[in-house]
N, C-alpha and C. Protein backbone atom coordinates (compact mmCIF):
# COMPACT_ATOMS: atom_id res chain seq x y z
N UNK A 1 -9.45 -16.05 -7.99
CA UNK A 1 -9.42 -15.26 -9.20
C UNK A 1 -9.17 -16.16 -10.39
N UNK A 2 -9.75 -16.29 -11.99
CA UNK A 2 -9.55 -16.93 -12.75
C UNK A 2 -8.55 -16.47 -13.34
N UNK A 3 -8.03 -17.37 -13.79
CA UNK A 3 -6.62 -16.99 -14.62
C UNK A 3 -5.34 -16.40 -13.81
N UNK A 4 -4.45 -16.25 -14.04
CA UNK A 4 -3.36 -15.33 -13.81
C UNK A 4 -2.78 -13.77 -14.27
N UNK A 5 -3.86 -13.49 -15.41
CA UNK A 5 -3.33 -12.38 -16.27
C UNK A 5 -3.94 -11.17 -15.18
N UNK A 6 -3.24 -10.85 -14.63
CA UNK A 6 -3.79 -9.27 -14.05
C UNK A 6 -2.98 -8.21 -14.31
N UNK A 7 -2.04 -8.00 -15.62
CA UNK A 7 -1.20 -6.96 -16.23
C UNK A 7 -3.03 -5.46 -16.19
N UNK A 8 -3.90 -6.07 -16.54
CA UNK A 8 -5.04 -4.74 -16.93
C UNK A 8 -5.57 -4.66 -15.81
N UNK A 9 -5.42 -5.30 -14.51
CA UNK A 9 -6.05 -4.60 -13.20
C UNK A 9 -5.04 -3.40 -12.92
N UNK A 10 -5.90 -3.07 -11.67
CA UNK A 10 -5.44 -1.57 -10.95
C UNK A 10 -5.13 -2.05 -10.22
N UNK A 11 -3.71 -2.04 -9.82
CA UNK A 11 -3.18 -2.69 -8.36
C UNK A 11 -3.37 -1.30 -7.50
N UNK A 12 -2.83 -1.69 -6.13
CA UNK A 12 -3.01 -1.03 -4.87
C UNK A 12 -1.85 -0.10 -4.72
N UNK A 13 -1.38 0.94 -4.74
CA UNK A 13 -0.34 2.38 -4.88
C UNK A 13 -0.42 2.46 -3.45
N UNK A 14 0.40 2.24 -2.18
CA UNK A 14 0.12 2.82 -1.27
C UNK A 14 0.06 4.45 -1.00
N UNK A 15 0.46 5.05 -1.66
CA UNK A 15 -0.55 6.31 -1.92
C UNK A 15 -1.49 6.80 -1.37
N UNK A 16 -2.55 6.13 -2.28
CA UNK A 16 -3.96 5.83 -2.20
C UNK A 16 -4.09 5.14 -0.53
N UNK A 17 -3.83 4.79 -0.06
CA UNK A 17 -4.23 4.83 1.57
C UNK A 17 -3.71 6.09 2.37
N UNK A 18 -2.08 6.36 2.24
CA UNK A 18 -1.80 7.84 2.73
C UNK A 18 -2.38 9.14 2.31
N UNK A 19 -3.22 9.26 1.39
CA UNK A 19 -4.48 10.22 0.78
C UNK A 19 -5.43 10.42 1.54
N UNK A 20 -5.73 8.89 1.79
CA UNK A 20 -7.38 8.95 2.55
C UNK A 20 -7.02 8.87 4.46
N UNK A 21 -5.72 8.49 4.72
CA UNK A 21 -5.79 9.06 5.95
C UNK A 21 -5.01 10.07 6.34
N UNK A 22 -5.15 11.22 5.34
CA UNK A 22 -4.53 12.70 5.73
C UNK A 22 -2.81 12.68 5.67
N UNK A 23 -2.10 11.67 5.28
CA UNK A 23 -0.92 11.38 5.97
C UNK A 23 -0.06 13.39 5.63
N UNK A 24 0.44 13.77 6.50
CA UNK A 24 1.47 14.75 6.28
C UNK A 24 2.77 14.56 5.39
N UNK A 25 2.91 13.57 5.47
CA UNK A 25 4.43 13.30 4.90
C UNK A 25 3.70 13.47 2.96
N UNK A 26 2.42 12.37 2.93
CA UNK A 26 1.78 12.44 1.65
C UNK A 26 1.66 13.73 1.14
N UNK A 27 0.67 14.55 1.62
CA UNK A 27 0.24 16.51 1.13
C UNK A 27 1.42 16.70 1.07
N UNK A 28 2.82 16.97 1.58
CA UNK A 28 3.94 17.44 1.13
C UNK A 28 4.62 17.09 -0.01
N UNK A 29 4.69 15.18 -0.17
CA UNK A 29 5.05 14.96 -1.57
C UNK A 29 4.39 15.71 -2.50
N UNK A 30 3.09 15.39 -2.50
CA UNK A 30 2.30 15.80 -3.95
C UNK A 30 2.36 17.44 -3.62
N UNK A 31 3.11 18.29 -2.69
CA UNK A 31 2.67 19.82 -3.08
C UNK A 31 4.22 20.16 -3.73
N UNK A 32 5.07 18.66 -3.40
CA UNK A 32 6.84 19.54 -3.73
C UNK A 32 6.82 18.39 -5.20
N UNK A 33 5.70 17.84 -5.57
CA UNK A 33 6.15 17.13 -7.14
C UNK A 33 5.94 18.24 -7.77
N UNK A 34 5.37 19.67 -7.62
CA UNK A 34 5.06 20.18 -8.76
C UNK A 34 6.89 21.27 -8.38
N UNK A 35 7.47 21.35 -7.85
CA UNK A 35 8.62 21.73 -7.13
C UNK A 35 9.78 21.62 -7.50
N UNK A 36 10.57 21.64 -7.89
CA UNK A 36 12.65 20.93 -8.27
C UNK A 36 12.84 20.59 -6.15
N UNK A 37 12.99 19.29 -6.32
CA UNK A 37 13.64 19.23 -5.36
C UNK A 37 12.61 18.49 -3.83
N UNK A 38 13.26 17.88 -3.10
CA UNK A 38 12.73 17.81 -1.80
C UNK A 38 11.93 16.67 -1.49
N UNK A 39 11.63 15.86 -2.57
CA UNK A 39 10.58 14.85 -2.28
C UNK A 39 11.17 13.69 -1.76
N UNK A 40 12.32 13.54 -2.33
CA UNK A 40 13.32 12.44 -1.51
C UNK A 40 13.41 12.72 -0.27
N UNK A 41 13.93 13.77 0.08
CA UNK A 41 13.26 13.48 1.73
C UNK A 41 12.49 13.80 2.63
N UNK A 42 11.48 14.12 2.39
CA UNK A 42 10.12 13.83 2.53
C UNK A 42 9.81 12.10 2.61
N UNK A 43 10.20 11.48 1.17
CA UNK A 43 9.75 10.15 1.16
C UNK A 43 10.89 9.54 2.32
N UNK A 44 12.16 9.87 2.29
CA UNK A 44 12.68 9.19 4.00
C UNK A 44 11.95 9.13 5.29
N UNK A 45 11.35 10.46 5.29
CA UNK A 45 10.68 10.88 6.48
C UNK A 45 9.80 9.81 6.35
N UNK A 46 8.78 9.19 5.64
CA UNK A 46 7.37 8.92 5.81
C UNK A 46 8.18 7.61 5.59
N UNK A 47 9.17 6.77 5.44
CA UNK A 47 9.56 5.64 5.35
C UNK A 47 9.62 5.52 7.34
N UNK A 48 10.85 6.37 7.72
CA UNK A 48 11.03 6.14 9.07
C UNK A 48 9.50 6.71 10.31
N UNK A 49 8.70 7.19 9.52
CA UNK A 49 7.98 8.07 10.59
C UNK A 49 6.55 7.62 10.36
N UNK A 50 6.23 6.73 9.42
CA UNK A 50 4.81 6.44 9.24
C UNK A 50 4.16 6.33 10.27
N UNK A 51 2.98 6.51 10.37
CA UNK A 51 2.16 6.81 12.07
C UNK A 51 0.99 5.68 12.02
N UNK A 52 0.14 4.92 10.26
CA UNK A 52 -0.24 4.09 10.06
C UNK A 52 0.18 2.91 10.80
N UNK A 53 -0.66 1.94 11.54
CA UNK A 53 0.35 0.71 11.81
C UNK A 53 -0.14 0.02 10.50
N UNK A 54 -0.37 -1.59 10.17
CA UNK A 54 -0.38 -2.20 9.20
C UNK A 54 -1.57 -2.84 9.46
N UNK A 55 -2.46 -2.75 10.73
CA UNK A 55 -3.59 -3.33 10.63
C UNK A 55 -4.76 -1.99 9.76
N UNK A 56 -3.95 -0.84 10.21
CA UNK A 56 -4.63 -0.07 9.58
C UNK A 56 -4.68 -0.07 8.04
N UNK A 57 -4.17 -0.21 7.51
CA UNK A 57 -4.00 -0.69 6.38
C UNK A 57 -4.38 -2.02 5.58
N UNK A 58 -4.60 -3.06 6.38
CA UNK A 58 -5.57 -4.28 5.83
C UNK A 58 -6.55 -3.97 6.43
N UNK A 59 -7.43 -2.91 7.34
CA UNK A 59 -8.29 -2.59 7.02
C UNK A 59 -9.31 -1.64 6.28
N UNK A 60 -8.29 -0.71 5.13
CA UNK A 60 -8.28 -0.29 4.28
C UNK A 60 -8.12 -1.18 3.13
N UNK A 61 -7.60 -2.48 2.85
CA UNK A 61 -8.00 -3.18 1.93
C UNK A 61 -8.96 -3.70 1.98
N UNK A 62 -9.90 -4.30 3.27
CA UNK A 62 -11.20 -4.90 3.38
C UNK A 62 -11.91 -3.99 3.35
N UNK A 63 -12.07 -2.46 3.35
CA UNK A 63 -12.76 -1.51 3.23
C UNK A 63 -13.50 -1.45 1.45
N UNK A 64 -11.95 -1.38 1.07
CA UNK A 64 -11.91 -0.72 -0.38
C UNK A 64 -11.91 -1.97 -1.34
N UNK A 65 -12.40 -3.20 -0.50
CA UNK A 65 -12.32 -4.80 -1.84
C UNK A 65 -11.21 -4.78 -2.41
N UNK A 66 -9.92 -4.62 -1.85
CA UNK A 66 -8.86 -5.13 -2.39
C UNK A 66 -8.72 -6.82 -1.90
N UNK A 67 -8.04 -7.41 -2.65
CA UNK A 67 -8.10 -9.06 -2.51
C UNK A 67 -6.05 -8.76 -2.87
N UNK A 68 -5.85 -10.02 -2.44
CA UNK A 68 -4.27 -10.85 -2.18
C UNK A 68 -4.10 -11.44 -3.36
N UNK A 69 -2.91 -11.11 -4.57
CA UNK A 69 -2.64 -12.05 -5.28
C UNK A 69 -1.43 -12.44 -5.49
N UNK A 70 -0.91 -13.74 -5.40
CA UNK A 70 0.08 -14.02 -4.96
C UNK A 70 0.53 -15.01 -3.96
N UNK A 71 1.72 -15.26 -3.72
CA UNK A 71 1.74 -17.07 -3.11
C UNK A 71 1.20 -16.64 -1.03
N UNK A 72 0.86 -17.62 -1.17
CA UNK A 72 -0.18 -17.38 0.28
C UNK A 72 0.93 -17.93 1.52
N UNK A 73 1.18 -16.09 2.04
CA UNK A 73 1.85 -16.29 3.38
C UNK A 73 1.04 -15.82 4.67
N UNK A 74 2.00 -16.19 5.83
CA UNK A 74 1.26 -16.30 7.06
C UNK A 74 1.65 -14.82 7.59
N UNK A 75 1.13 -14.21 7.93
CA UNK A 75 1.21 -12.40 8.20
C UNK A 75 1.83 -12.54 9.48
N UNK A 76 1.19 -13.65 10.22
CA UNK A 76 2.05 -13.87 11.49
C UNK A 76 3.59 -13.92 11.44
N UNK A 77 4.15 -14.36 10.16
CA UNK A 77 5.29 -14.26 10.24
C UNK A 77 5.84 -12.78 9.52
N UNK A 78 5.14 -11.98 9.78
CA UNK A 78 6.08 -10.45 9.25
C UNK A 78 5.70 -9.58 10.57
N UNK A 79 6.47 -8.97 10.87
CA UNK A 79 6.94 -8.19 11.80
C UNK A 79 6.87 -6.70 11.89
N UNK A 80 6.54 -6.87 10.55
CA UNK A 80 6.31 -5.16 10.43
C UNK A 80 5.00 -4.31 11.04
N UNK A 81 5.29 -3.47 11.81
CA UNK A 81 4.58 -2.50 12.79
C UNK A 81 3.21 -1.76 11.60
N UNK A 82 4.49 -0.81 11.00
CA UNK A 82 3.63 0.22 10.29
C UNK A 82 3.32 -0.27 8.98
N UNK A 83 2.41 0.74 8.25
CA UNK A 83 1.77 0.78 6.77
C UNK A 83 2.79 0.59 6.15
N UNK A 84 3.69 1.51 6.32
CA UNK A 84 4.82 1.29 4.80
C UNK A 84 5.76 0.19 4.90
N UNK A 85 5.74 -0.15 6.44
CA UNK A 85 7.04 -1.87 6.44
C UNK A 85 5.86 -2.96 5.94
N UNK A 86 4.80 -2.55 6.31
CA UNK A 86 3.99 -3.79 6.07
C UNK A 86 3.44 -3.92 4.30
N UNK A 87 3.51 -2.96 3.68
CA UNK A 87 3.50 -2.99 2.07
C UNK A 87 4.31 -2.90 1.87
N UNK A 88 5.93 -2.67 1.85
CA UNK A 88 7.04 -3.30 1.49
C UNK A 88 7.12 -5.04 1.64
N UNK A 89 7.05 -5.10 2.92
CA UNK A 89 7.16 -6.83 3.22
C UNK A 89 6.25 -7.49 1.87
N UNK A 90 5.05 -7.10 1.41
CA UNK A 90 3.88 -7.47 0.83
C UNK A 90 4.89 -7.66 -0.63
N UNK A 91 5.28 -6.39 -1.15
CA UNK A 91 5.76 -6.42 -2.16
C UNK A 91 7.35 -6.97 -2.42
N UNK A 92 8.04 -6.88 -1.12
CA UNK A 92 9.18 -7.97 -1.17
C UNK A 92 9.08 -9.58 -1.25
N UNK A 93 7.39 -10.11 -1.04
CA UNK A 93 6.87 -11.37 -1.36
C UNK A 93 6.51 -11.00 -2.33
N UNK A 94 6.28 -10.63 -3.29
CA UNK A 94 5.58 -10.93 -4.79
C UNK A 94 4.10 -11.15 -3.91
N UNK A 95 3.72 -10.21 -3.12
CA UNK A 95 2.29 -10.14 -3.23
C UNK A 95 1.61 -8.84 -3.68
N UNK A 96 0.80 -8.97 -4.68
CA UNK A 96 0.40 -7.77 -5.33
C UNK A 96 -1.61 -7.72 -4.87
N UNK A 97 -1.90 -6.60 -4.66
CA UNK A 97 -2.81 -6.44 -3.79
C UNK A 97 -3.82 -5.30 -5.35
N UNK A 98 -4.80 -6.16 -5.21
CA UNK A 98 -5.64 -5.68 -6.80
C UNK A 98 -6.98 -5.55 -5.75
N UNK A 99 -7.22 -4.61 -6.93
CA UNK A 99 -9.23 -4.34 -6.54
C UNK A 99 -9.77 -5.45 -7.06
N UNK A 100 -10.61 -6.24 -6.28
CA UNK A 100 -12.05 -7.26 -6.33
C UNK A 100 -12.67 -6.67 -7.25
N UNK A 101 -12.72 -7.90 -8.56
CA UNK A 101 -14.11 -7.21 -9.37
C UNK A 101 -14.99 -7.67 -9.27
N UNK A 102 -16.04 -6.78 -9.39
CA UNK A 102 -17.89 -7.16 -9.19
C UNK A 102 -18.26 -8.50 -9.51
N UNK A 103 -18.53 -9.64 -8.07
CA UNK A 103 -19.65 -11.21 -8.39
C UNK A 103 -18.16 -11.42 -8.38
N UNK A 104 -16.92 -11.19 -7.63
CA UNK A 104 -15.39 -12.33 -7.28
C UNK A 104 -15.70 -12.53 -5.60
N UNK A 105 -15.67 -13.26 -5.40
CA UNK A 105 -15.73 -14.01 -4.15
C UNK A 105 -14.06 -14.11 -3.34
């Protein structure tokens, strides 16, 4: 990627992966944001209960042209099972995960 400035990209919301694979714990947040109350644990639940593992999920970034930005670690060394330990770990490295723009290699 040229430069360093990616403040105007769209980074990666894990969200946006629990959307597109139906997650339950997800449809409940977004039906109790409009709600007083409850989303906190809901979001416990889907911390301890995610059903995603984390390959599922880098293959939702090679799906959707998301690219790695950020200091280059070995995945072999993280341990994390599921989607949400494995984008925590990501974001406890200062790795921020942006959409590929059109002719980036």
């Amino acid at each position: 990627m040229k430069g360093n400035n990616i403040d105007n990209i769209a980074g990666f919301r894990l969200e946006e992966f629990c959307r597109s694979c139906n997650c339950p714990y997800q449809q409940e947040i977004e039906r109790l944001e409009n709600v007083d109350g409850g989303v906190l644990e809901v979001r416990d639940c889907c911390k301890e209960q995610c059903t995603q593992t984390r390959y599922d999920l880098i293959q939702y970034f090679r799906d959707h042209k998301y690219i790695r930005n950020g200091p280059k670690l070995d995945i072999k060394e993280c341990n994390a099972e599921t989607a949400y330990e494995f984008n925590s770990w990501l974001e406890k490295n200062c790795v921020k995960i942006i959409k590929k723009r059109d002719g980036e290699v």
